[in-house]
Protein backbone atom coordinates (compact mmCIF):
# COMPACT_ATOMS: atom_id res chain seq x y z
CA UNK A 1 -12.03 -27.64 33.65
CA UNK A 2 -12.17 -24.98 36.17
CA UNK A 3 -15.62 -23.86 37.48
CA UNK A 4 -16.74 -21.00 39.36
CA UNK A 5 -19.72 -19.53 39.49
CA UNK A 6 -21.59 -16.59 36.69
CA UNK A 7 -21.57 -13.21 39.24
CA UNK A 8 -18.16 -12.75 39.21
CA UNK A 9 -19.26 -11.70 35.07
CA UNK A 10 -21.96 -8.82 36.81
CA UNK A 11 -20.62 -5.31 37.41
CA UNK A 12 -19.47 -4.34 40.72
CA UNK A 13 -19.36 -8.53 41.94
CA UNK A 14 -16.81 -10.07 43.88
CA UNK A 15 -14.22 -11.39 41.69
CA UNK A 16 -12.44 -13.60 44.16
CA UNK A 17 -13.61 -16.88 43.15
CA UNK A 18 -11.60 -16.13 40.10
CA UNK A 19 -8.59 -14.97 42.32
CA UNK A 20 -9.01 -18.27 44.74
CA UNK A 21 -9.19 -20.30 41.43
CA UNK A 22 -5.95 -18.36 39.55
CA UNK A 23 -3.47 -21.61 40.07
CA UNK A 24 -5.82 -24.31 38.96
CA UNK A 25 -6.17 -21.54 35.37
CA UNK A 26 -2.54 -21.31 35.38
CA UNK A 27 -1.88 -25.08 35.80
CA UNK A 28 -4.82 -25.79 33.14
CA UNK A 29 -2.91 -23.15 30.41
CA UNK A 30 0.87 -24.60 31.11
CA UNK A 31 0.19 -28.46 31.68
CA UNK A 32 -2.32 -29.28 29.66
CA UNK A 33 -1.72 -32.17 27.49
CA UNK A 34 -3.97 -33.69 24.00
CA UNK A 35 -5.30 -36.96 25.33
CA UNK A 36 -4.76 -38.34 21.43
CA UNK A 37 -1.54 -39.80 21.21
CA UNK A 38 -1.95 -40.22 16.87
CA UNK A 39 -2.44 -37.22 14.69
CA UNK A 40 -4.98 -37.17 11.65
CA UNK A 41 -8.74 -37.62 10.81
CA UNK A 42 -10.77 -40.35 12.12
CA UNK A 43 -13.72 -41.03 10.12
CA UNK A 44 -15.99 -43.26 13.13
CA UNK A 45 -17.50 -46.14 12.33
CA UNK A 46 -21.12 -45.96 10.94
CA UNK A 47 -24.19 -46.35 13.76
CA UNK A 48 -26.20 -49.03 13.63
CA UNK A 49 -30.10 -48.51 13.38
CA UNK A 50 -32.48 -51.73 14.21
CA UNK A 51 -36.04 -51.56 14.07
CA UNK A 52 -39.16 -53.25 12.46
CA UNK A 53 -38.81 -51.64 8.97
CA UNK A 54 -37.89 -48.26 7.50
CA UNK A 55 -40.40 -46.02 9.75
CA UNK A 56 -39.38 -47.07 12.78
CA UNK A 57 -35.50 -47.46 12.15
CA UNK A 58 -36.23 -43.71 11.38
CA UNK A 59 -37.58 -42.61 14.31
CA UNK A 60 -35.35 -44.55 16.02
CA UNK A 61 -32.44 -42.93 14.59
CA UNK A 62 -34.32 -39.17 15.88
CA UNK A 63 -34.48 -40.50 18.62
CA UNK A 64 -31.01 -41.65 19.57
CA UNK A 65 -29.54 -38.48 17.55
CA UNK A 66 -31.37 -36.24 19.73
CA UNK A 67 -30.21 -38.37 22.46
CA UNK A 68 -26.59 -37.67 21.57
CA UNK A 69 -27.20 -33.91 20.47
CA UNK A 70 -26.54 -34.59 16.87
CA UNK A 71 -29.98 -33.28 15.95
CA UNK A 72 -31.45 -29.50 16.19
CA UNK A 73 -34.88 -30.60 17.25
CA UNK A 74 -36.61 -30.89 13.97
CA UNK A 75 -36.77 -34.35 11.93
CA UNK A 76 -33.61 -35.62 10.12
CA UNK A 77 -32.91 -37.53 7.17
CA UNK A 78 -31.10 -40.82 8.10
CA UNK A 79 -26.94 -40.36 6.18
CA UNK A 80 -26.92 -43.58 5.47
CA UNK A 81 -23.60 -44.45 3.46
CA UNK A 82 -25.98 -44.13 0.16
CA UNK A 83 -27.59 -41.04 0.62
CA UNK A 84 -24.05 -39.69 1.44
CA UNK A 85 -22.60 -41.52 -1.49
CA UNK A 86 -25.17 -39.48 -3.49
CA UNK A 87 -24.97 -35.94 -2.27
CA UNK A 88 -21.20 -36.17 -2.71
CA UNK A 89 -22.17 -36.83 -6.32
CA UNK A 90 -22.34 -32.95 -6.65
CA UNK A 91 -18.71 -32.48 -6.30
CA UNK A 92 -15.39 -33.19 -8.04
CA UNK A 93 -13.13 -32.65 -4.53
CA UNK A 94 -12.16 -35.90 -2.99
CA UNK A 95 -14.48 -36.99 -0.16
CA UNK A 96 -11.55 -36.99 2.95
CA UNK A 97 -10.33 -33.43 1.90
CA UNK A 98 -10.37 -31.01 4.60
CA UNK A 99 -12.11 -27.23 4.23
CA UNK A 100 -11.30 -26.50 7.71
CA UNK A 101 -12.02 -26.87 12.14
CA UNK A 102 -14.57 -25.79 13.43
CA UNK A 103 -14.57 -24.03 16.99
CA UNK A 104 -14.96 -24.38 20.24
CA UNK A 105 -14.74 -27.82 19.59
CA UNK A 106 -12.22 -27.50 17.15
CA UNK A 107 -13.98 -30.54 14.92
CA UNK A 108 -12.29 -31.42 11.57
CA UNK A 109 -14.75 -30.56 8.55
CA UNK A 110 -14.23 -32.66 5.51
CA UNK A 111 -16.14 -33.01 2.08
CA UNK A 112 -17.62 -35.94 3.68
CA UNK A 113 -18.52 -34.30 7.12
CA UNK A 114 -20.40 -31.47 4.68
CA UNK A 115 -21.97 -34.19 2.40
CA UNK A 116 -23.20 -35.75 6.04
CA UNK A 117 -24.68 -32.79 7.25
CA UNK A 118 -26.64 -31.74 4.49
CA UNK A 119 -27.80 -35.06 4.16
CA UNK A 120 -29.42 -35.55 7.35
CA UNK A 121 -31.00 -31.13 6.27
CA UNK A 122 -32.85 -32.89 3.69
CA UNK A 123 -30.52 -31.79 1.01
CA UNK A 124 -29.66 -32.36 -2.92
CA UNK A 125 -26.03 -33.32 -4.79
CA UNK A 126 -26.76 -29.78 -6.76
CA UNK A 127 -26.55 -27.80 -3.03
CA UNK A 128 -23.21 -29.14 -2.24
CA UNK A 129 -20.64 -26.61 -4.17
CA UNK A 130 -22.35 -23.73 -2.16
CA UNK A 131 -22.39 -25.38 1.18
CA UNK A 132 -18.58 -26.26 0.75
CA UNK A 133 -18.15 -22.11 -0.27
CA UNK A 134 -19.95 -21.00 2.42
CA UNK A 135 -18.26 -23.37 5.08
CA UNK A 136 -14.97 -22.11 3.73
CA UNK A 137 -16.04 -18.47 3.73
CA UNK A 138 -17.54 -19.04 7.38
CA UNK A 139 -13.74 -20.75 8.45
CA UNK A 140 -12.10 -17.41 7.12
CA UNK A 141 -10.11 -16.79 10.14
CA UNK A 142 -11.29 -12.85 9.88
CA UNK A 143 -14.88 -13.94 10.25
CA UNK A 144 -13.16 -14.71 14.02
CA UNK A 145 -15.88 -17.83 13.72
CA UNK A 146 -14.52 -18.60 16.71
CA UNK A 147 -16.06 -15.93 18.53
CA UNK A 148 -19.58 -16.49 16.73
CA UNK A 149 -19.59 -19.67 17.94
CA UNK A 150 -19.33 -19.07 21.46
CA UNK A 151 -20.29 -15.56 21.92
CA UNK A 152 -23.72 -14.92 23.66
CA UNK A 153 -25.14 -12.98 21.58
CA UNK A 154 -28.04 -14.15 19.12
CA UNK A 155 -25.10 -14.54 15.30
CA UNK A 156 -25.96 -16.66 12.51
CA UNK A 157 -24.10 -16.61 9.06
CA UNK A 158 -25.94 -14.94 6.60
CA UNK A 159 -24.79 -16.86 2.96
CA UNK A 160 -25.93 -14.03 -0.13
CA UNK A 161 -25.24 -16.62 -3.36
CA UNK A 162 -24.37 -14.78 -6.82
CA UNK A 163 -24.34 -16.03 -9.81
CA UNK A 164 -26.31 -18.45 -12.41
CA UNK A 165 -26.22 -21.27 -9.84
CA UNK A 166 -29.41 -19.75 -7.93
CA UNK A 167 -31.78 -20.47 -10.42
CA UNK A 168 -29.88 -23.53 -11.25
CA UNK A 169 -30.73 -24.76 -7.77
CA UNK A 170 -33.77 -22.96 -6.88
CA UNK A 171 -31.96 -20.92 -4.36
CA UNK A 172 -34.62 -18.08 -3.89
CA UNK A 173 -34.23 -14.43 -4.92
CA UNK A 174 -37.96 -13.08 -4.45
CA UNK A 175 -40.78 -13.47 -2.36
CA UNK A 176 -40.23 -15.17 0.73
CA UNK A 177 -36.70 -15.59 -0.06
CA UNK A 178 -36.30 -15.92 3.86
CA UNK A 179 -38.23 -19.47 3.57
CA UNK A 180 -40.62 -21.61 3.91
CA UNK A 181 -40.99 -21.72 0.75
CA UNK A 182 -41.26 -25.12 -1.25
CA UNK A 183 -40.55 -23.47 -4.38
CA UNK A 184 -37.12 -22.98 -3.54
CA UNK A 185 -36.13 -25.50 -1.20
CA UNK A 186 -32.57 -24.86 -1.32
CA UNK A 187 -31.72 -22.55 1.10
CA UNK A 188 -33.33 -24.36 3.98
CA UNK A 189 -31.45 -27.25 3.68
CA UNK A 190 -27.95 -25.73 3.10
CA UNK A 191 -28.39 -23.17 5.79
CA UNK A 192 -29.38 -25.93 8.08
CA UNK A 193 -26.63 -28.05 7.41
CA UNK A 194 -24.07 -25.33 8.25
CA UNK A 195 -26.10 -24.95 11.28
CA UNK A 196 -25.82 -28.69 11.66
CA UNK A 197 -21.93 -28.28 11.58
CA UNK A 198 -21.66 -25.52 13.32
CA UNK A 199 -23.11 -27.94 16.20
CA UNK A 200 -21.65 -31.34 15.44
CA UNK A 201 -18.79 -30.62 14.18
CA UNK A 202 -17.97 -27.15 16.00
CA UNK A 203 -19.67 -28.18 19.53
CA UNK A 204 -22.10 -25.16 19.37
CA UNK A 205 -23.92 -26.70 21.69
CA UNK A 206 -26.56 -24.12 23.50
CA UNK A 207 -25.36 -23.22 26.95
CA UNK A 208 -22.37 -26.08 27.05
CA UNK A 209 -20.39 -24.77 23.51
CA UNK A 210 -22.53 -21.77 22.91
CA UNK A 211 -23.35 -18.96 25.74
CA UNK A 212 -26.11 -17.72 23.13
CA UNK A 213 -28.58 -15.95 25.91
CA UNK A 214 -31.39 -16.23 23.19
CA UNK A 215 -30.16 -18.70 20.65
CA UNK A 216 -29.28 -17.81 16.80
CA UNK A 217 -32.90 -17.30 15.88
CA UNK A 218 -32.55 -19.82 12.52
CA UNK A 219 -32.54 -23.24 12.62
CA UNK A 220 -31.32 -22.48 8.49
CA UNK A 221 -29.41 -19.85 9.36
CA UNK A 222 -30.18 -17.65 5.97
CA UNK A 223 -29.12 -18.12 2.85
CA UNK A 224 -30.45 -16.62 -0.46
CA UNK A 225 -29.82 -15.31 -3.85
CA UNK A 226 -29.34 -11.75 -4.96
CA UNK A 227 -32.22 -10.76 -7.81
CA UNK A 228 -30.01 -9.92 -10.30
CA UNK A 229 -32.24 -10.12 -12.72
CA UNK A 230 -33.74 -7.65 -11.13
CA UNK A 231 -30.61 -5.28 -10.71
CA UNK A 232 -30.99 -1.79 -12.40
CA UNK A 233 -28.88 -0.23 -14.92
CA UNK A 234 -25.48 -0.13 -13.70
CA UNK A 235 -25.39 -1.81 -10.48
CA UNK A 236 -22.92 -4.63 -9.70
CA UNK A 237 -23.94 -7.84 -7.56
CA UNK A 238 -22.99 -7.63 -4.38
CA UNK A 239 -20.10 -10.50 -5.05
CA UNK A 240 -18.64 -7.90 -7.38
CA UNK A 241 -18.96 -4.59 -5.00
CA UNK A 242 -17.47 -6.18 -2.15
CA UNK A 243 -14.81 -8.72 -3.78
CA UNK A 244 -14.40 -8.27 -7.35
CA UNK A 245 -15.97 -11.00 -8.66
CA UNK A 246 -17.28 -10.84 -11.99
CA UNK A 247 -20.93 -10.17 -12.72
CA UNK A 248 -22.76 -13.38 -13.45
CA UNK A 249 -19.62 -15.41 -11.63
CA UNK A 250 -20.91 -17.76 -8.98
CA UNK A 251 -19.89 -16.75 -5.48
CA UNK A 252 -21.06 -16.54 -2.19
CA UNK A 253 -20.82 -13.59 0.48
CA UNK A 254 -20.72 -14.54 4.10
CA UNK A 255 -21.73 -12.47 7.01
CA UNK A 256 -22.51 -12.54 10.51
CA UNK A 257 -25.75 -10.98 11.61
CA UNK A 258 -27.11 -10.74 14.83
CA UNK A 259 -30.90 -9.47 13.97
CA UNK A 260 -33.36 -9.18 11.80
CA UNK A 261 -35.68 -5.50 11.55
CA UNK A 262 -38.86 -5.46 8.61
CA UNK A 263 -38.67 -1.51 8.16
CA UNK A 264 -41.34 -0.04 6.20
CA UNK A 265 -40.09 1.69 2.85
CA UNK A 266 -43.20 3.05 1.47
CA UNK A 267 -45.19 6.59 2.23
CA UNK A 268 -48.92 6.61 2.23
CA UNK A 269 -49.29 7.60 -1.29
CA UNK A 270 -49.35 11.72 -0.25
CA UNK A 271 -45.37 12.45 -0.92
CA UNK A 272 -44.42 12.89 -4.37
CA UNK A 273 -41.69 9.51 -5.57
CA UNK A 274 -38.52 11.95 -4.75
CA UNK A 275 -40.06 12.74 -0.71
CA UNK A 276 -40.97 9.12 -0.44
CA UNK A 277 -37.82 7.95 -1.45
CA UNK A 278 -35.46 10.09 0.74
CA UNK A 279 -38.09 9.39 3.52
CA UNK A 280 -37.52 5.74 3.28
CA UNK A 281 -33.50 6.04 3.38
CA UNK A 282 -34.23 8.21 6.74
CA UNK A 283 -36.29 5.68 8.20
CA UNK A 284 -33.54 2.81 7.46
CA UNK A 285 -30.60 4.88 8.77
CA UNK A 286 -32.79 5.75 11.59
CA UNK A 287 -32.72 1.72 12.39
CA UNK A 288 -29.24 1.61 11.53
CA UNK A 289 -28.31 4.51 14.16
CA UNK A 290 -28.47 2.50 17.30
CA UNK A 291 -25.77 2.48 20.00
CA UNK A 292 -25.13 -1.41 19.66
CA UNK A 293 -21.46 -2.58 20.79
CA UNK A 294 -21.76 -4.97 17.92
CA UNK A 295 -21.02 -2.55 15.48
CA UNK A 296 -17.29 -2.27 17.26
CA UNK A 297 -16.86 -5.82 15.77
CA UNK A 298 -17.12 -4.94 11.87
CA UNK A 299 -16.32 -1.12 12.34
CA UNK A 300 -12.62 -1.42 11.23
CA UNK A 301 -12.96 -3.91 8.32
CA UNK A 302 -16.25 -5.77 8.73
CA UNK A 303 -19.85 -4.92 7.82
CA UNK A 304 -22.75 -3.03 10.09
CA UNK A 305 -24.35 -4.78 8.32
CA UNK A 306 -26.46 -6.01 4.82
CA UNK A 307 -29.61 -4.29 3.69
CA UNK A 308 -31.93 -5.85 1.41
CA UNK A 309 -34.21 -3.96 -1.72
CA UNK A 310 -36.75 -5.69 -3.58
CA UNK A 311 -36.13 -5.02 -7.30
CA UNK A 312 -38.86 -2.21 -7.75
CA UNK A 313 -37.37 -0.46 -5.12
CA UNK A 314 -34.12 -0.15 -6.40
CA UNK A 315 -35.31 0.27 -9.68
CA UNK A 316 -37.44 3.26 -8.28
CA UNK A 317 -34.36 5.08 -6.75
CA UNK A 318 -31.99 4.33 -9.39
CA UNK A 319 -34.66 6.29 -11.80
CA UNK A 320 -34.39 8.87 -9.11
CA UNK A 321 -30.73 9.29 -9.31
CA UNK A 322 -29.81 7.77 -6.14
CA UNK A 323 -27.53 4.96 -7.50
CA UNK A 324 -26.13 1.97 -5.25
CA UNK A 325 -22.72 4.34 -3.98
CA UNK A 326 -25.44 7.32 -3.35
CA UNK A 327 -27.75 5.19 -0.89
CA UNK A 328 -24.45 3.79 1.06
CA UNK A 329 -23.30 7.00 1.30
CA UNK A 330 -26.62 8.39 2.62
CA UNK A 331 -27.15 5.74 5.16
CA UNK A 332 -23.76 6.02 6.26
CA UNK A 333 -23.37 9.99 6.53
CA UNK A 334 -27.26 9.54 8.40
CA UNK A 335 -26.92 6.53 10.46
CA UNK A 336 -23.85 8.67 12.82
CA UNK A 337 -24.49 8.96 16.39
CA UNK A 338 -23.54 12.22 18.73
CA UNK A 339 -20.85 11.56 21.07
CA UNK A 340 -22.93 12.95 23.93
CA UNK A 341 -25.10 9.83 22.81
CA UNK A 342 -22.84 7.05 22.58
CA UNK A 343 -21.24 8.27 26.66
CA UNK A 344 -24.58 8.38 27.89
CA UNK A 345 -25.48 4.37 26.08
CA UNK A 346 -21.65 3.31 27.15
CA UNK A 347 -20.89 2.83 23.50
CA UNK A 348 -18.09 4.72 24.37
CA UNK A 349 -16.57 1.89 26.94
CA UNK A 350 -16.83 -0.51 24.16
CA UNK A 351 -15.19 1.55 21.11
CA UNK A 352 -12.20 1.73 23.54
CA UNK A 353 -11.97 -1.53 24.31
CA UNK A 354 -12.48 -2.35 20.93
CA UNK A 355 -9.62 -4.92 19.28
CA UNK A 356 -8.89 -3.30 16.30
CA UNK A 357 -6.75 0.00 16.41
CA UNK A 358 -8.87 1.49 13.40
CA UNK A 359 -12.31 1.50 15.95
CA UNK A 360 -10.11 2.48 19.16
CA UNK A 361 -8.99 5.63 17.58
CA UNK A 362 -12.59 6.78 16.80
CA UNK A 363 -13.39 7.21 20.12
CA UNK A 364 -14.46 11.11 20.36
CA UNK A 365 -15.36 11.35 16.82
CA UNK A 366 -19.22 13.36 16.83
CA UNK A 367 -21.15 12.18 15.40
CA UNK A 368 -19.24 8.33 15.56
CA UNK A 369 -19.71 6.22 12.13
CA UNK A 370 -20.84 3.03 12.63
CA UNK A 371 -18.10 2.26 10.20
CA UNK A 372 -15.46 3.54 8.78
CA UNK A 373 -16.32 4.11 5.28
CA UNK A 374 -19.78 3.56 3.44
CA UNK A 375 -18.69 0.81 1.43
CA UNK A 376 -18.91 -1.33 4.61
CA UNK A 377 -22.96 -1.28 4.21
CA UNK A 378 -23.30 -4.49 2.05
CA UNK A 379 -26.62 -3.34 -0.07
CA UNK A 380 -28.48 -6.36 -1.77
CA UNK A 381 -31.30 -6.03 -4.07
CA UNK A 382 -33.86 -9.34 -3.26
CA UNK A 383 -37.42 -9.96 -2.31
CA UNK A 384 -40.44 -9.88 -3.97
CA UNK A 385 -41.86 -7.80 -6.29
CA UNK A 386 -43.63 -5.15 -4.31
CA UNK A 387 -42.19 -1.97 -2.85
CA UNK A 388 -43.60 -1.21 0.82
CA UNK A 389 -40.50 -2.80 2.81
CA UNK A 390 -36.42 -2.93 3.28
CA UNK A 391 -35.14 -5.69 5.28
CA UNK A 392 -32.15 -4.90 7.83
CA UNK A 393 -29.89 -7.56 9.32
CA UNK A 394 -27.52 -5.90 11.55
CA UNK A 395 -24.26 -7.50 11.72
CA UNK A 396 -21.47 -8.64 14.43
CA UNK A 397 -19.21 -9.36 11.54
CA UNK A 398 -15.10 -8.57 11.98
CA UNK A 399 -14.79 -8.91 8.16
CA UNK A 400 -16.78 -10.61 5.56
CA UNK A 401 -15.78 -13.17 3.06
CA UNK A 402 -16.49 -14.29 -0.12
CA UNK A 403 -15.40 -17.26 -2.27
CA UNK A 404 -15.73 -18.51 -5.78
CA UNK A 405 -18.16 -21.92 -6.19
CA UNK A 406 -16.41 -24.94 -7.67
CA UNK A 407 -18.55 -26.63 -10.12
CA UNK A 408 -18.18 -30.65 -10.77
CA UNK A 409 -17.98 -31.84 -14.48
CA UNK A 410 -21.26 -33.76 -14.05
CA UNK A 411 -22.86 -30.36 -13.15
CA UNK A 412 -25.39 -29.90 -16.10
CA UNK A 413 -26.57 -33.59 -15.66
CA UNK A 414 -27.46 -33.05 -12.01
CA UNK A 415 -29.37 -29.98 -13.44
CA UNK A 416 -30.90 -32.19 -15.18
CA UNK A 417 -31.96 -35.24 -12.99
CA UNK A 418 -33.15 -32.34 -10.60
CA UNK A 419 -35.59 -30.89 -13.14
CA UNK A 420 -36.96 -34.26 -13.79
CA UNK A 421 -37.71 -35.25 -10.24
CA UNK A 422 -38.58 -31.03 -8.33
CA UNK A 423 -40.56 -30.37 -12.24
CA UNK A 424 -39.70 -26.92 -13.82
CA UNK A 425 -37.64 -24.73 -12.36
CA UNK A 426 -39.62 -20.69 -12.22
CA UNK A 427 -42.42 -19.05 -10.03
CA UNK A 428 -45.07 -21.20 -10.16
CA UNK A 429 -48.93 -21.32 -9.80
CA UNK A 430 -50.31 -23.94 -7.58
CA UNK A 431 -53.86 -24.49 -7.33
């Protein structure tokens, strides 16, 4: 390891630590050597909890996890060899296959790392099909997870789930699909788990793995459901737009956001439907029209990033002839920033320094698109059932993946034992 000290990162500072330092890099880069001497996965020995019953072997265990930075602060559910045995229940894939390595660390994430993880998030056997798709989708080398996981910016993976395996799982779609919500428990345990690998396995660790200034926001990351039942006429889910899936095939979409912006959608009930609607585009784009180097990341082939519409929203516009196409197209043509603007922000610094040749070449366009094309904006219709806001989470996403979920052959019978022991699946009335 070579240390020297943060200024020499500060415009205008005196960069000759680095020059003083240049040998001990170069001798680092060319003589480096692994210090294991086998290759393959290790799967370590289990730890060994003692206490004076169950209670306090738990808080034991929170206690030494946290100690050894295998927790994320909140409470975890021990993985003992059972509850692991059981949460790998909800696949067919062998237990040491690998789905991929994590980064910086470059950890090895098998079925059985997963199964760990979203054991000790508190999770089900039924969550495990869309954790493994989303940890493959996240290890698609054009994600550049890499980079997420290091950068210091404030990414998390955003995880949009198509398909009948939402409802199947309670994976929520409408109000408060962001969580808490104990509904719908799903996505707060399988967004925390990849969070949990992210750390553990990737060594996202704040300020030693990741330079995160402000953190990634989420302890669950955020992962959700599309409303397709609440689609209008003629619009594809956003599996299908963006990869070709079929409609009602289960699939996830991953992205990389960086931010979250509530932007209200609805007039004051003086504009006629047609005002109000084009009104509320405006607003978005003018949210999406900011001179933020991120967008250099996705511009070629990524994502600015994914816009969600509750149901009566989209429903609304549809009926007003502004179909899912139309509204991209809108935001996209609306969301361009003058030239003069991006010199006088330094966007411009950043377009040309920009890896792909695609975003390089744009430099001078005026106005600049913060993407190449409109399809880029992923457009989602979720959220409750009421029409005053759009949700925007801008992106730092190179591409975006998406990948099919593998079902096990048990799969209806987990349905099953689930409904017996969360009660019927549906909104619900508590009182």
């Amino acid at each position: 390891m070579v240390v020297f000290p943060i200024d020499p990162f500060l415009v205008d500072s005196d960069i000759s630590p680095i020059g003083e330092a240049l040998q001990d890099f170069a001798d680092g880069l060319t003589t480096w050597k692994p210090a294991a001497n086998e290759i393959g996965v290790k799967s370590p020995p289990p730890v060994a909890i003692e206490a004076n019953g169950y209670e306090a072997a738990v808080d034991k265990m929170n206690r030494q996890f946290l100690i050894n930075t295998w927790g994320d602060g909140l409470p975890l559910n021990p993985p003992s060899m059972e509850r692991v045995d059981w949460i790998l229940s909800g696949t067919d894939m062998a237990r040491d296959e690998i789905i991929g390595k994590f980064m910086p660390r470059g950890g090895v994430a098998t079925v059985e790392t997963i199964a760990v993880s979203l054991a000790m998030a508190g999770g089900r056997p039924e969550y495990l099909p869309v954790l493994i798709a989303a940890v493959d989708g996240f290890l698609d080398p054009g994600l550049e997870h890499d980079k997420v996981q290091a950068t210091s910016g404030s990414t998390y993976p955003v995880i949009i789930v198509n398909g009948p395996i939402a409802d199947e799982i309670r994976l929520n779609s409408g109000f408060g699909l962001l969580g808490p919500d104990p509904q719908h428990p799903a996505g707060a345990s399988i967004g925390r788990a990849l969070r949990l690998l992210q750390q553990n396995v990737g060594g996202a660790l704040p300020g030693v793995g990741t330079m995160s200034i402000f953190g990634g926001m989420r302890y669950t990351n955020a992962v959700f459901a599309e409303d397709e039942a609440g689609l209008p006429d003629g619009w594809d889910t956003v599996a299908r737009t963006q990869f070709g899936f079929e409609n009602g095939e289960n699939a996830v979409t991953v992205v990389v956001a960086t931010g979250a912006s509530n932007i209200v959608r609805r007039g004051v009930g003086k504009e006629t439907a047609a005002v109000e609607a084009e009104q509320g585009l405006r607003r978005v784009a003018s949210y999406l029209a900011s001179s933020n180097p991120h967008y250099t990341w996705g511009h070629a082939e990524g994502t600015p990033g994914v816009l969600l519409m509750p149901r009566v929203v989209a429903r609304q516009m549809n009926n007003l002839g502004w179909d899912k196409a139309r509204i991209k197209k809108f935001l996209w043509e609306n969301s361009k920033i003058p030239w003069a603007e991006v010199e006088e922000s330094g966007l411009k610094q950043w377009i040309e320094a920009a890896p792909h040749p695609d975003t390089v070449a744009s430099s001078g366009e005026d106005p600049w698109a913060i993407c190449r094309k409109p399809e880029q904006l992923i457009l989602t219709v979720a959220g409750g059932e009421h029409p005053t806001h759009n949700f925007w989470m801008q992106a730092a996403s190179a591409q975006i993946a998406g990948r099919r979920i593998g079902l096990p052959k048990n799969w209806d019978a987990l349905i099953n034992t689930a409904d017996d022991e969360l009660g019927p699946r549906g909104e619900m009335c508590v009182i």
